[in-house]
PDB file of N, CA and C in Angstrom:
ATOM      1  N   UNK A   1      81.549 124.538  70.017  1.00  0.00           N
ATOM      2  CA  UNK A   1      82.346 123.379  69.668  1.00  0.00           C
ATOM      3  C   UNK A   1      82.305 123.219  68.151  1.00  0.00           C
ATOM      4  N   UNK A   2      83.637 122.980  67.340  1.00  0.00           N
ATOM      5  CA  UNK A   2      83.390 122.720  66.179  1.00  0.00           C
ATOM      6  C   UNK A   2      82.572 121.475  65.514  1.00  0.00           C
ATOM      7  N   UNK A   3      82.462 121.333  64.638  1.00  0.00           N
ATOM      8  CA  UNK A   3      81.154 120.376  64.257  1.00  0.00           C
ATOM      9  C   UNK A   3      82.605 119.441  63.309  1.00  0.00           C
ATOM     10  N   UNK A   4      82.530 118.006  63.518  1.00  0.00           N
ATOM     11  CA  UNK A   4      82.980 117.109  63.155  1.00  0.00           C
ATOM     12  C   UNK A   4      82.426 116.884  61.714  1.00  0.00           C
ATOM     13  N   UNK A   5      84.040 117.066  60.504  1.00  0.00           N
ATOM     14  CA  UNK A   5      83.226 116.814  59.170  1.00  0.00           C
ATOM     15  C   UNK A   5      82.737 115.716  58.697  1.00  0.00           C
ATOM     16  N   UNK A   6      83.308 114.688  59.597  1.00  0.00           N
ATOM     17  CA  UNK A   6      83.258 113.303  58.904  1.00  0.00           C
ATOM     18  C   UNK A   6      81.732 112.602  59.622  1.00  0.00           C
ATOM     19  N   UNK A   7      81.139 113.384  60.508  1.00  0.00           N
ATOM     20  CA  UNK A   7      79.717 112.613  61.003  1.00  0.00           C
ATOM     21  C   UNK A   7      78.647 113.302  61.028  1.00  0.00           C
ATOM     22  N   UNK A   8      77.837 113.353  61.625  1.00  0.00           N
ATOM     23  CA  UNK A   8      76.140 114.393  62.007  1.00  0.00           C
ATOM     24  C   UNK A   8      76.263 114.219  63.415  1.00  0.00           C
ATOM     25  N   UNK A   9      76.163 116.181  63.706  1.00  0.00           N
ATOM     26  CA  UNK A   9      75.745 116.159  65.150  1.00  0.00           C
ATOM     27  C   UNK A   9      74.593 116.035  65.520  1.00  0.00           C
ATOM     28  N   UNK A  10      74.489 114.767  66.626  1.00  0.00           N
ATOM     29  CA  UNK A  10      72.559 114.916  66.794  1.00  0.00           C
ATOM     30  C   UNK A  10      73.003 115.228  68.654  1.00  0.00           C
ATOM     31  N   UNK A  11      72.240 116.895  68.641  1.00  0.00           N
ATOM     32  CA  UNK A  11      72.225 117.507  70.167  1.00  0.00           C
ATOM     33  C   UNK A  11      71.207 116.604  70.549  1.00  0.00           C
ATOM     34  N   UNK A  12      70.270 115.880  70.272  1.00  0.00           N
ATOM     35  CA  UNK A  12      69.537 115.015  71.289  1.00  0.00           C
ATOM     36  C   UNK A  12      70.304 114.313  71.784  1.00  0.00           C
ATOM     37  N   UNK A  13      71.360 113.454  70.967  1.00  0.00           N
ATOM     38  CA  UNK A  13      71.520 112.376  71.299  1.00  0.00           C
ATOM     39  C   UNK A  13      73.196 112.671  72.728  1.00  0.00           C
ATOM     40  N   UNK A  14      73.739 113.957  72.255  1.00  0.00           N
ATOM     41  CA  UNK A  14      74.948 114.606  72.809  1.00  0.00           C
ATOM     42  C   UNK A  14      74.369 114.557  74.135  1.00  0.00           C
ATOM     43  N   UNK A  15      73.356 115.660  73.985  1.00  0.00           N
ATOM     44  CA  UNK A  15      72.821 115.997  75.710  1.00  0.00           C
ATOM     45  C   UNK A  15      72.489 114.891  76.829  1.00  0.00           C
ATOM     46  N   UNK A  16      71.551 113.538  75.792  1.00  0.00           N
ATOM     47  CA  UNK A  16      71.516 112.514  76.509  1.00  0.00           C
ATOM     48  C   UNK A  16      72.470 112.093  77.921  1.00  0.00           C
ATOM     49  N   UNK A  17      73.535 111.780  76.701  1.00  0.00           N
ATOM     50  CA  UNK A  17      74.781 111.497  77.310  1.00  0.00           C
ATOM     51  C   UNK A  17      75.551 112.514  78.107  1.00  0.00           C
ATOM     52  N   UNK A  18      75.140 113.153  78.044  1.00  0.00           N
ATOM     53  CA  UNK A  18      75.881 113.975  79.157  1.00  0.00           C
ATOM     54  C   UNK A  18      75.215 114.320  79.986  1.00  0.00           C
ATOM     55  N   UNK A  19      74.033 114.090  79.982  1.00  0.00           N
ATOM     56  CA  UNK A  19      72.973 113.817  81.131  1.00  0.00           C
ATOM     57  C   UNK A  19      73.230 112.242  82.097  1.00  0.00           C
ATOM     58  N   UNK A  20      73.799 111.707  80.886  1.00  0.00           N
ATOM     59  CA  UNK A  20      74.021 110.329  81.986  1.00  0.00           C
ATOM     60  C   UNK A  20      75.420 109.746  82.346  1.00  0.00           C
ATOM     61  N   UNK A  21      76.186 110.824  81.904  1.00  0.00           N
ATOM     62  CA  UNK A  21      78.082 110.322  82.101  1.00  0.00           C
ATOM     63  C   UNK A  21      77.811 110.579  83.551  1.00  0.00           C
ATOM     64  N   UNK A  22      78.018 109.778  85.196  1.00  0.00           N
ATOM     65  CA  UNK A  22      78.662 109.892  85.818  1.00  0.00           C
ATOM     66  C   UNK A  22      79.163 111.024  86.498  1.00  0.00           C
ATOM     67  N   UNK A  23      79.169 111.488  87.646  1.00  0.00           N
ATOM     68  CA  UNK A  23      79.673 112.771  87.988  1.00  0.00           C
ATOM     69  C   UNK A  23      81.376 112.535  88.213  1.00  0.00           C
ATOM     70  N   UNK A  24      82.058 113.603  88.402  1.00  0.00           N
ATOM     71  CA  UNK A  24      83.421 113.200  88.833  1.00  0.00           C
ATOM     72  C   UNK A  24      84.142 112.280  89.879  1.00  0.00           C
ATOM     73  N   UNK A  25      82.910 113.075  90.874  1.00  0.00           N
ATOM     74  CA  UNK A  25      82.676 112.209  91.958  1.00  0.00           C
ATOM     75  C   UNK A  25      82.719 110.241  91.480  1.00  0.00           C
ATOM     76  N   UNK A  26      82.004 109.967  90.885  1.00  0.00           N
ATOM     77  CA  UNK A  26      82.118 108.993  90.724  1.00  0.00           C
ATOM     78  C   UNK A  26      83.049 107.916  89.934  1.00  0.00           C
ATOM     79  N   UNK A  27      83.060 109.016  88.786  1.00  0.00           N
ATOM     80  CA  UNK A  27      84.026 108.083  88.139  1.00  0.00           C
ATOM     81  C   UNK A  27      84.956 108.342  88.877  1.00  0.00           C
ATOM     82  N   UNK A  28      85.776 108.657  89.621  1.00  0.00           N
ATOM     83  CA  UNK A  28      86.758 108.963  90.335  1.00  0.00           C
ATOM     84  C   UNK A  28      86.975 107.570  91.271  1.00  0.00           C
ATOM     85  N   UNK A  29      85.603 107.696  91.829  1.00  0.00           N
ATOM     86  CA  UNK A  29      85.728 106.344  92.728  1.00  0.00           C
ATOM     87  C   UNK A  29      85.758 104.921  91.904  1.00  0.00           C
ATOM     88  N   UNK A  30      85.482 105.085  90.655  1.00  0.00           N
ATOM     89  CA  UNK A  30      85.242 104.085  89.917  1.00  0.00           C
ATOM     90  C   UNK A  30      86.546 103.464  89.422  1.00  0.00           C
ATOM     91  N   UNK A  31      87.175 104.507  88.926  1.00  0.00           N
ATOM     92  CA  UNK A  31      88.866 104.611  88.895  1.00  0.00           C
ATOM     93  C   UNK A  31      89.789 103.826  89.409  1.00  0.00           C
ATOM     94  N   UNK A  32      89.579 104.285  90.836  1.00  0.00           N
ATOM     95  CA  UNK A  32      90.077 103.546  92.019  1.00  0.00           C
ATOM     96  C   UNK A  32      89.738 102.518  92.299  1.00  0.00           C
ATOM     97  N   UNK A  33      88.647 102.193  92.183  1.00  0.00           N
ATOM     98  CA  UNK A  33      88.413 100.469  92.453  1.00  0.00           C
ATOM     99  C   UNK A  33      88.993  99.767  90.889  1.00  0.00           C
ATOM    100  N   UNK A  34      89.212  99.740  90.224  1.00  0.00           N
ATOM    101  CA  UNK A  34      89.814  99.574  89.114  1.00  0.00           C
ATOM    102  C   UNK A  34      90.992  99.499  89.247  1.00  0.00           C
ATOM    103  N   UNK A  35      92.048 100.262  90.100  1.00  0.00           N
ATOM    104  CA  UNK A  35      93.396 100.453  90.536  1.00  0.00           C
ATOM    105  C   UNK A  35      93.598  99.217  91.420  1.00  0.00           C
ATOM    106  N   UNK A  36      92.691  98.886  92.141  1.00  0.00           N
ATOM    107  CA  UNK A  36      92.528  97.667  93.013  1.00  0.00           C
ATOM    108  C   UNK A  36      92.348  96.309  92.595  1.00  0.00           C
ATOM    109  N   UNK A  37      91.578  96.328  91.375  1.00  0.00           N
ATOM    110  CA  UNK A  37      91.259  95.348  90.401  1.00  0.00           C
ATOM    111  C   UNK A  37      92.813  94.889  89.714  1.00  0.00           C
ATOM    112  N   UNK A  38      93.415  96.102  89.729  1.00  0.00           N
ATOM    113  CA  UNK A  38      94.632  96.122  88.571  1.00  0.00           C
ATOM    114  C   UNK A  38      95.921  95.280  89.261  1.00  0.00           C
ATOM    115  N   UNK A  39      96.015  94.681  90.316  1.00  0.00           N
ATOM    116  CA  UNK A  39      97.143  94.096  90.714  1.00  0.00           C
ATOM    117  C   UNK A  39      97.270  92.479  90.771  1.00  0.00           C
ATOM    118  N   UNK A  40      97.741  91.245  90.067  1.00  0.00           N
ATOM    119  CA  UNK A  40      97.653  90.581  89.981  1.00  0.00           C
ATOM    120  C   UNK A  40      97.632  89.449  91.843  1.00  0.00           C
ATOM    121  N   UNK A  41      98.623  90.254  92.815  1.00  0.00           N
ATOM    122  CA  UNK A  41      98.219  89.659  93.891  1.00  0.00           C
ATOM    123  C   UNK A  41      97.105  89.677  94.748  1.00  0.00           C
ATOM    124  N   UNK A  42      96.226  90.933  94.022  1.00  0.00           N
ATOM    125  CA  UNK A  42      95.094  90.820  94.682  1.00  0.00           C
ATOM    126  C   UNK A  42      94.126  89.861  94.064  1.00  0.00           C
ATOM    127  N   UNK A  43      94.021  89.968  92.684  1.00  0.00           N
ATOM    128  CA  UNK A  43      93.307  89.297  91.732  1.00  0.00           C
ATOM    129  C   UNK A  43      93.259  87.782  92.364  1.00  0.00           C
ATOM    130  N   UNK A  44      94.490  87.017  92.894  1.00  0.00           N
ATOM    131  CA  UNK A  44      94.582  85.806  93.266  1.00  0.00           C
ATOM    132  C   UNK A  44      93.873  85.973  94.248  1.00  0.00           C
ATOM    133  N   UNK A  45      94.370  86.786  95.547  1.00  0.00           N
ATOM    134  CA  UNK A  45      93.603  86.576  96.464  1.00  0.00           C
ATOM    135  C   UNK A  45      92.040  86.473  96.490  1.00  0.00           C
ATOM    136  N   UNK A  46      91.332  87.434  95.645  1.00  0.00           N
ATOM    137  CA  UNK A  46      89.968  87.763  95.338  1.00  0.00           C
ATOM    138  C   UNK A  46      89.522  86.114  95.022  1.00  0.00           C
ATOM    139  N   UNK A  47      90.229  85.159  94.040  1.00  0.00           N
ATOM    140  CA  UNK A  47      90.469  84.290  93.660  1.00  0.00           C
ATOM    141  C   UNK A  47      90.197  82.903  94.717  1.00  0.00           C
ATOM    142  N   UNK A  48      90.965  82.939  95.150  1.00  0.00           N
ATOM    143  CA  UNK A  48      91.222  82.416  96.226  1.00  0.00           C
ATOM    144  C   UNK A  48      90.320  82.026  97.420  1.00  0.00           C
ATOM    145  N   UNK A  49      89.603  83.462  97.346  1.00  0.00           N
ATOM    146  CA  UNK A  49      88.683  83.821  98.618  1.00  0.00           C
ATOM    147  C   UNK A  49      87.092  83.472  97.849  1.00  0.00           C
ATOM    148  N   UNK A  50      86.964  83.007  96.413  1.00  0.00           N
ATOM    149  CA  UNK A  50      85.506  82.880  95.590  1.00  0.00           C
ATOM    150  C   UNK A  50      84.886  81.616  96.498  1.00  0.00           C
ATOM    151  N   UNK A  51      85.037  80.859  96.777  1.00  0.00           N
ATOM    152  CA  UNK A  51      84.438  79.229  97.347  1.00  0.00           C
ATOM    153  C   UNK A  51      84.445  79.624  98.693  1.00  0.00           C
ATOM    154  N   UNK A  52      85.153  79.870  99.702  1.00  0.00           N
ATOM    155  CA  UNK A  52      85.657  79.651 100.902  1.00  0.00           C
ATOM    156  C   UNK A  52      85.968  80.551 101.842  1.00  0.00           C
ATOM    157  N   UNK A  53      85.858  80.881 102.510  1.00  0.00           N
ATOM    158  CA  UNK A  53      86.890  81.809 104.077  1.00  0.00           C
ATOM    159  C   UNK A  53      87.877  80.958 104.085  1.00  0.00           C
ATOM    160  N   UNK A  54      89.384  81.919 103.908  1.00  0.00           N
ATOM    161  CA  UNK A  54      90.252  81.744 104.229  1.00  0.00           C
ATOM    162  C   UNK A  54      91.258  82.364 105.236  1.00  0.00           C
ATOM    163  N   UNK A  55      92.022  81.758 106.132  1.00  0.00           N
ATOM    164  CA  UNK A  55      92.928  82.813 107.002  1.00  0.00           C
ATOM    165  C   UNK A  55      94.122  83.352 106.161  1.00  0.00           C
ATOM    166  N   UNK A  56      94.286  84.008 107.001  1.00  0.00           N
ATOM    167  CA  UNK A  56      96.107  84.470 106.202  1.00  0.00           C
ATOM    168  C   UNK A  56      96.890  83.537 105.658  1.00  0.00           C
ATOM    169  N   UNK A  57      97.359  82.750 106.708  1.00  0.00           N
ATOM    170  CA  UNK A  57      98.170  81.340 106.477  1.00  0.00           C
ATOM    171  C   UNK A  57      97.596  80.887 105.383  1.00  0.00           C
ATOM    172  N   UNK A  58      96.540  80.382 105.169  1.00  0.00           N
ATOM    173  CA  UNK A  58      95.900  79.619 104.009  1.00  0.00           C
ATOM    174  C   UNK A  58      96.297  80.205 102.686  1.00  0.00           C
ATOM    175  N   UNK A  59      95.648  81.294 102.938  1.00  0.00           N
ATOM    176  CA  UNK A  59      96.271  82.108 101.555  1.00  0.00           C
ATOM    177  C   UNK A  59      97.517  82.677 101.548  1.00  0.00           C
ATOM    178  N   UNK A  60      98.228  82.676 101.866  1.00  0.00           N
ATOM    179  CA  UNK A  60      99.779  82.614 102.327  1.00  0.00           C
ATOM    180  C   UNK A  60      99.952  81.463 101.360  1.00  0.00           C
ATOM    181  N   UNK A  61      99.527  79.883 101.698  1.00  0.00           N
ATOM    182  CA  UNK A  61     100.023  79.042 101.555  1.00  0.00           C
ATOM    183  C   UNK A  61      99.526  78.664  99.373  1.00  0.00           C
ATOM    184  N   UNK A  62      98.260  79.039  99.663  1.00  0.00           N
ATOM    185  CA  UNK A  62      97.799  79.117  98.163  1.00  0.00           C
ATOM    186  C   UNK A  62      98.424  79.691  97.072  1.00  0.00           C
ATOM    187  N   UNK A  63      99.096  80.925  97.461  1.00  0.00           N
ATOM    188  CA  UNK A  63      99.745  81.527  96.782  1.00  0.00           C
ATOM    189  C   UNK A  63     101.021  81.961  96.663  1.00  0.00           C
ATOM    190  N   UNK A  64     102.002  80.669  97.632  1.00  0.00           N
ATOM    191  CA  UNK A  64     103.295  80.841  98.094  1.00  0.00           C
ATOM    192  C   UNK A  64     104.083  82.138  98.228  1.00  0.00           C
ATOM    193  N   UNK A  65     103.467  82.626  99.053  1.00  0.00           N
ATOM    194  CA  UNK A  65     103.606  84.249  99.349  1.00  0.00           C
ATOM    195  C   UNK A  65     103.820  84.128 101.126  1.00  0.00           C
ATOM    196  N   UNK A  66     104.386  85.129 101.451  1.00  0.00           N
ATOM    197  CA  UNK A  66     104.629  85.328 102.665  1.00  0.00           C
ATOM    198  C   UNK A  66     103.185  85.831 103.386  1.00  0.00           C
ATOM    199  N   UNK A  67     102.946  85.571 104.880  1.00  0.00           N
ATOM    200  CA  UNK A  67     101.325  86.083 105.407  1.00  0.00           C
ATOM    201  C   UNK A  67     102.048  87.919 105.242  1.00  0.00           C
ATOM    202  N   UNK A  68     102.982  88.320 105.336  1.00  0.00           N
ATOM    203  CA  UNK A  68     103.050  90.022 105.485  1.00  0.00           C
ATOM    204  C   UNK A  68     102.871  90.206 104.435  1.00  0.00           C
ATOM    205  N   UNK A  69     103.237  90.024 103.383  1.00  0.00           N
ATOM    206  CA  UNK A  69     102.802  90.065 101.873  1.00  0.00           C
ATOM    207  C   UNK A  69     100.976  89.870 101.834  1.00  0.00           C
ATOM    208  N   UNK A  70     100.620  89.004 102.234  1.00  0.00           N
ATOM    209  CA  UNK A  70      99.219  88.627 101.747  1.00  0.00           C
ATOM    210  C   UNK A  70      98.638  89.886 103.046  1.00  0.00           C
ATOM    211  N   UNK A  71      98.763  90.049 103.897  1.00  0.00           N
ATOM    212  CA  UNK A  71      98.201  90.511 104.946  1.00  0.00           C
ATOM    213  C   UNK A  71      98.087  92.392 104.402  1.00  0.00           C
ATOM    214  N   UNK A  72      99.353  92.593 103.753  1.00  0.00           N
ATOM    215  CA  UNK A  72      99.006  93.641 103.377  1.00  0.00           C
ATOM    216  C   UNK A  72      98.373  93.828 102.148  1.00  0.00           C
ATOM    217  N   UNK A  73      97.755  93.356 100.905  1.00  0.00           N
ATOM    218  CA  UNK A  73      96.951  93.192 100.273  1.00  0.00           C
ATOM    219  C   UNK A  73      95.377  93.194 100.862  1.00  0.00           C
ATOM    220  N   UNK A  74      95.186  92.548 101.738  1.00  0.00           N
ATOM    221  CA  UNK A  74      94.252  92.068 102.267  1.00  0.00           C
ATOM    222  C   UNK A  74      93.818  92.768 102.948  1.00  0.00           C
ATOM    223  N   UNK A  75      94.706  94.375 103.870  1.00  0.00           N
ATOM    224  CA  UNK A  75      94.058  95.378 104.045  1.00  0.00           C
ATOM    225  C   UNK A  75      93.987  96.437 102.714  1.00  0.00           C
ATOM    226  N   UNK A  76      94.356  96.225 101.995  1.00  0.00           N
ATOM    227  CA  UNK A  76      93.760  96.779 100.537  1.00  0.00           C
ATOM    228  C   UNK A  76      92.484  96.409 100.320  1.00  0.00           C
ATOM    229  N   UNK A  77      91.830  95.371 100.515  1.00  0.00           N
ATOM    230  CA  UNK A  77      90.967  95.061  99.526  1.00  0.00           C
ATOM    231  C   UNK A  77      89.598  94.990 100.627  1.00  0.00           C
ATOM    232  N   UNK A  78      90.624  94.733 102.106  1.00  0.00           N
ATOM    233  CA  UNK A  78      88.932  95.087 102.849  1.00  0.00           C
ATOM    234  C   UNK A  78      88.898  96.576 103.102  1.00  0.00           C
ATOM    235  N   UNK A  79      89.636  97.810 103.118  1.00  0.00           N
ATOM    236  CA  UNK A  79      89.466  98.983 102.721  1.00  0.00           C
ATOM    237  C   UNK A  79      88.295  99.278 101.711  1.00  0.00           C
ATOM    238  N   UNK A  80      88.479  98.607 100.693  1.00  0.00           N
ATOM    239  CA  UNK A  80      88.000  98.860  99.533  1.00  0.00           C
ATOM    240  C   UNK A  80      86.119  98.142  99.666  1.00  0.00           C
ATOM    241  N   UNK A  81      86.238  97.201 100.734  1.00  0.00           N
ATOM    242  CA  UNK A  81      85.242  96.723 101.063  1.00  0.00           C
ATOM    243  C   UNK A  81      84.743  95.286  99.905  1.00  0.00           C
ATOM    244  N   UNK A  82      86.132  95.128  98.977  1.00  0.00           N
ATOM    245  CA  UNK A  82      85.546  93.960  98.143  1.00  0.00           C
ATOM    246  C   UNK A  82      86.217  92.465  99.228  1.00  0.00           C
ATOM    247  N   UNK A  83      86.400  92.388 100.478  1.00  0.00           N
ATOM    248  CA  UNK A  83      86.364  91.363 101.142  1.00  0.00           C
ATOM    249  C   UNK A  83      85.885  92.164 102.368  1.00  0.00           C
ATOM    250  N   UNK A  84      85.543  90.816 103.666  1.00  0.00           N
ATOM    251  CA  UNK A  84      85.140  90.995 104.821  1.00  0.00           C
ATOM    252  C   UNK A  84      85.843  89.875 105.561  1.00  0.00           C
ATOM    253  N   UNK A  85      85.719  90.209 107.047  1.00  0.00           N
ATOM    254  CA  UNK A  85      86.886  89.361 107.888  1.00  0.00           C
ATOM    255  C   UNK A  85      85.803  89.108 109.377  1.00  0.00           C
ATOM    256  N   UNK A  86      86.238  88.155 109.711  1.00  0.00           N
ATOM    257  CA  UNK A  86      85.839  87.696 110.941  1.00  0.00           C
ATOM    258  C   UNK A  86      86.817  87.081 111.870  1.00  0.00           C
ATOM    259  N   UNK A  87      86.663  87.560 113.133  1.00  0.00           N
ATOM    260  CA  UNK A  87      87.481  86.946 114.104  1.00  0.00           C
ATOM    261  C   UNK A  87      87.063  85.601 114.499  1.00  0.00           C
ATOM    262  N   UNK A  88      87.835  84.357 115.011  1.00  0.00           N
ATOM    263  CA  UNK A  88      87.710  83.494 115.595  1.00  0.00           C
ATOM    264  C   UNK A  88      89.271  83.023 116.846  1.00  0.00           C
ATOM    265  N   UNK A  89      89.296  83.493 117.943  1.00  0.00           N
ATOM    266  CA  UNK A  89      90.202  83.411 118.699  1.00  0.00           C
ATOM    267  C   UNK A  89      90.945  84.480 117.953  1.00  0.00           C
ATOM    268  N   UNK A  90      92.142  83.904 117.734  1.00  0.00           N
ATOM    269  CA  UNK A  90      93.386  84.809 117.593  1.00  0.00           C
ATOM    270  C   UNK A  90      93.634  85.109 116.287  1.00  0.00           C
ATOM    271  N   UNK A  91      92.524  84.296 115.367  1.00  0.00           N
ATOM    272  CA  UNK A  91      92.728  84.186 114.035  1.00  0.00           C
ATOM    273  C   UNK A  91      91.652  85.012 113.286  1.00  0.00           C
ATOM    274  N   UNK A  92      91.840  86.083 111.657  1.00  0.00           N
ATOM    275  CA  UNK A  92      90.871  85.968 111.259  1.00  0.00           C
ATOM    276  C   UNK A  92      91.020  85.367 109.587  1.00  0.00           C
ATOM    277  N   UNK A  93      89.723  85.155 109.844  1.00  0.00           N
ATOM    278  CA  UNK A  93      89.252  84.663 108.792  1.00  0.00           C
ATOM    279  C   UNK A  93      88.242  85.279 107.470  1.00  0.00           C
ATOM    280  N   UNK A  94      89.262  85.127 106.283  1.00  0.00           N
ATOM    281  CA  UNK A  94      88.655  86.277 105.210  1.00  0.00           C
ATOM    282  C   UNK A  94      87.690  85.575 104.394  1.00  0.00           C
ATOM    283  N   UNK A  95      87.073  86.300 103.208  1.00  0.00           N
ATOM    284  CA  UNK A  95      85.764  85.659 102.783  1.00  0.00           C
ATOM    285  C   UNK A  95      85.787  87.375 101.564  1.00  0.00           C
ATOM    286  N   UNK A  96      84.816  86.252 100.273  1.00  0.00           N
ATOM    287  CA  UNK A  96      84.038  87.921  99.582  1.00  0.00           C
ATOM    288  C   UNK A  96      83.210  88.543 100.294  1.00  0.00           C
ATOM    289  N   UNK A  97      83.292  89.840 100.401  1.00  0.00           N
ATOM    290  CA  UNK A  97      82.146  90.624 100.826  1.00  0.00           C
ATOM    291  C   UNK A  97      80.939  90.645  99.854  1.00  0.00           C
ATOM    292  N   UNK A  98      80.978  90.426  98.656  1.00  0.00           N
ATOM    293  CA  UNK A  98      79.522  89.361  98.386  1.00  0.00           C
ATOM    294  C   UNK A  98      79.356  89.583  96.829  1.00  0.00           C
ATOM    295  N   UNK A  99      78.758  88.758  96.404  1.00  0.00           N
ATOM    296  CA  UNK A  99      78.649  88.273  95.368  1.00  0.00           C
ATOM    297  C   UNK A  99      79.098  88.690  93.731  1.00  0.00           C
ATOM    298  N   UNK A 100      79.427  90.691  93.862  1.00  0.00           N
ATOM    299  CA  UNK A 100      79.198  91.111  93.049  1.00  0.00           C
ATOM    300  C   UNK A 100      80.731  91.157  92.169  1.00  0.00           C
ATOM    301  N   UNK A 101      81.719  90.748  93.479  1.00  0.00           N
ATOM    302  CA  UNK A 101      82.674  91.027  93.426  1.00  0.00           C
ATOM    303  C   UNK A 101      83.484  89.696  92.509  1.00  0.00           C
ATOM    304  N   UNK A 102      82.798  88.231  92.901  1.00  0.00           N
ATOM    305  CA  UNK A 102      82.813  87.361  92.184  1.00  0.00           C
ATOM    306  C   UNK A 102      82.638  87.330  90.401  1.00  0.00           C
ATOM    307  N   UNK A 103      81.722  88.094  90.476  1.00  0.00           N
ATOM    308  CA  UNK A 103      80.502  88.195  88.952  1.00  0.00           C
ATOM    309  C   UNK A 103      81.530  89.460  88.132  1.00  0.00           C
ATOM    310  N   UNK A 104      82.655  90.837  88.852  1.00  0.00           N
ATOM    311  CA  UNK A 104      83.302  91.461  87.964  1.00  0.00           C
ATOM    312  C   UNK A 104      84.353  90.340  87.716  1.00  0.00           C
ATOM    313  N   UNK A 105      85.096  89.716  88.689  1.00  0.00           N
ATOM    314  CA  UNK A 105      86.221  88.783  88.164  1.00  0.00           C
ATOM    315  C   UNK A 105      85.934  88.094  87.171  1.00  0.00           C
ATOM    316  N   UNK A 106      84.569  87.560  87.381  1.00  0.00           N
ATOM    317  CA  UNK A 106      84.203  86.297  86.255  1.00  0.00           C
ATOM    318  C   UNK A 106      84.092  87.211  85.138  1.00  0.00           C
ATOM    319  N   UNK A 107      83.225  88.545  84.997  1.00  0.00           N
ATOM    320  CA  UNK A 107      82.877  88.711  83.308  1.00  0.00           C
ATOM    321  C   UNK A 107      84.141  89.599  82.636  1.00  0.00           C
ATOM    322  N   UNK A 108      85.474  89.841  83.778  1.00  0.00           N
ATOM    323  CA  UNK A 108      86.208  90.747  82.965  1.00  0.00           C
ATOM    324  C   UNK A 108      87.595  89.098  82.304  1.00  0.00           C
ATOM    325  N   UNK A 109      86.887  87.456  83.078  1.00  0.00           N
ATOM    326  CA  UNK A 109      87.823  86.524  82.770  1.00  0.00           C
ATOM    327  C   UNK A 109      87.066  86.226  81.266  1.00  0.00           C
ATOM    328  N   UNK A 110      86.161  86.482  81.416  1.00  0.00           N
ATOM    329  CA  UNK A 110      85.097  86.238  79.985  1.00  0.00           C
ATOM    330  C   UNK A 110      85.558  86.890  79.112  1.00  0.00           C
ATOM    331  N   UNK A 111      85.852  88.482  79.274  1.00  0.00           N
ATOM    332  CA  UNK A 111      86.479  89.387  78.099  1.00  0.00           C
ATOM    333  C   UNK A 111      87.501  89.318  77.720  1.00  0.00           C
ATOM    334  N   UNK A 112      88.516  88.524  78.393  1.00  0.00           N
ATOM    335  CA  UNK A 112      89.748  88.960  78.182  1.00  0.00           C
ATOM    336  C   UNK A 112      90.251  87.125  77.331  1.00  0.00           C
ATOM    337  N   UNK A 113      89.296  85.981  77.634  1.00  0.00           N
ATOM    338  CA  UNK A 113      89.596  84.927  76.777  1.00  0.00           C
ATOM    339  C   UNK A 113      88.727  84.738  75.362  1.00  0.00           C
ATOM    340  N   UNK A 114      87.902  85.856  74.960  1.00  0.00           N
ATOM    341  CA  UNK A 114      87.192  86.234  73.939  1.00  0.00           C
ATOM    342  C   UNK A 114      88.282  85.923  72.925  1.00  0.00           C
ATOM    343  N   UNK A 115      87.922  85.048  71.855  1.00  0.00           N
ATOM    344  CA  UNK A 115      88.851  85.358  70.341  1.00  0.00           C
ATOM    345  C   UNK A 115      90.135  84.023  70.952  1.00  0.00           C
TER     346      UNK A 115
END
C-alpha cells in the first residue's frame, strides 16, 4: 500500500483496527437494520409504540394512516425483531421488543438536534 504523504503510518495502530472492524457478516447486518431505521413511517411507529402496546387501529389512528399501510410496516419491523406482538382474541397488540430500541431512537434524536 502506498504510504500517505500528508500523515505517519503507525502499523500498530492500522492492525489494531483491522483487528476490530466488524466482519462482513456483520456489518452487513448492521446495514440493514439501518435500512429499517431509514423510513420515516416506521420511525413513527417505533415512536408511537415507546410508552405503550398498541393495536393496529390505534396506530392507524396516531398516525392517520390506513391499518394496511401500518400493518405492513409492522411486519417490517417485527421481522427485524425491533417490535413484538401479542394476541388477545382477534386482536394483536404491538409493543418495543425492548429497551434498546428506544435508547437508538433517542441518541440518533440527540444527534441530529445538536447545533
Amino acid at each position: 500500500m502506498d504510504k500517505c504523504s500528508s500523515c505517519q503510518y503507525n502499523p500498530q495502530i492500522v492492525n489494531r483496527i483491522k483487528n476490530e472492524i466488524p466482519d462482513d457478516e456483520t456489518t452487513t447486518r448492521l446495514s440493514e437494520m439501518f435500512k429499517i431505521f431509514g423510513d420515516n413511517t416506521r420511525i413513527r411507529i417505533l415512536w408511537a409504540l415507546f410508552d405503550k402496546e398498541l393495536c393496529v387501529y390505534d396506530i392507524a389512528n396516531v398516525l392517520s394512516m390506513s391499518q394496511s399501510a401500518i400493518s405492513h410496516q409492522l411486519k417490517t419491523l417485527k421481522q427485524a425483531r425491533l417490535i413484538k406482538s401479542r394476541r388477545e382474541g382477534k386482536n394483536s397488540f404491538y409493543s418495543i421488543d425492548d429497551d434498546h430500541v428506544k435508547k437508538i431512537i433517542e441518541q440518533m434524536l440527540i444527534h441530529i438536534e445538536e447545533n
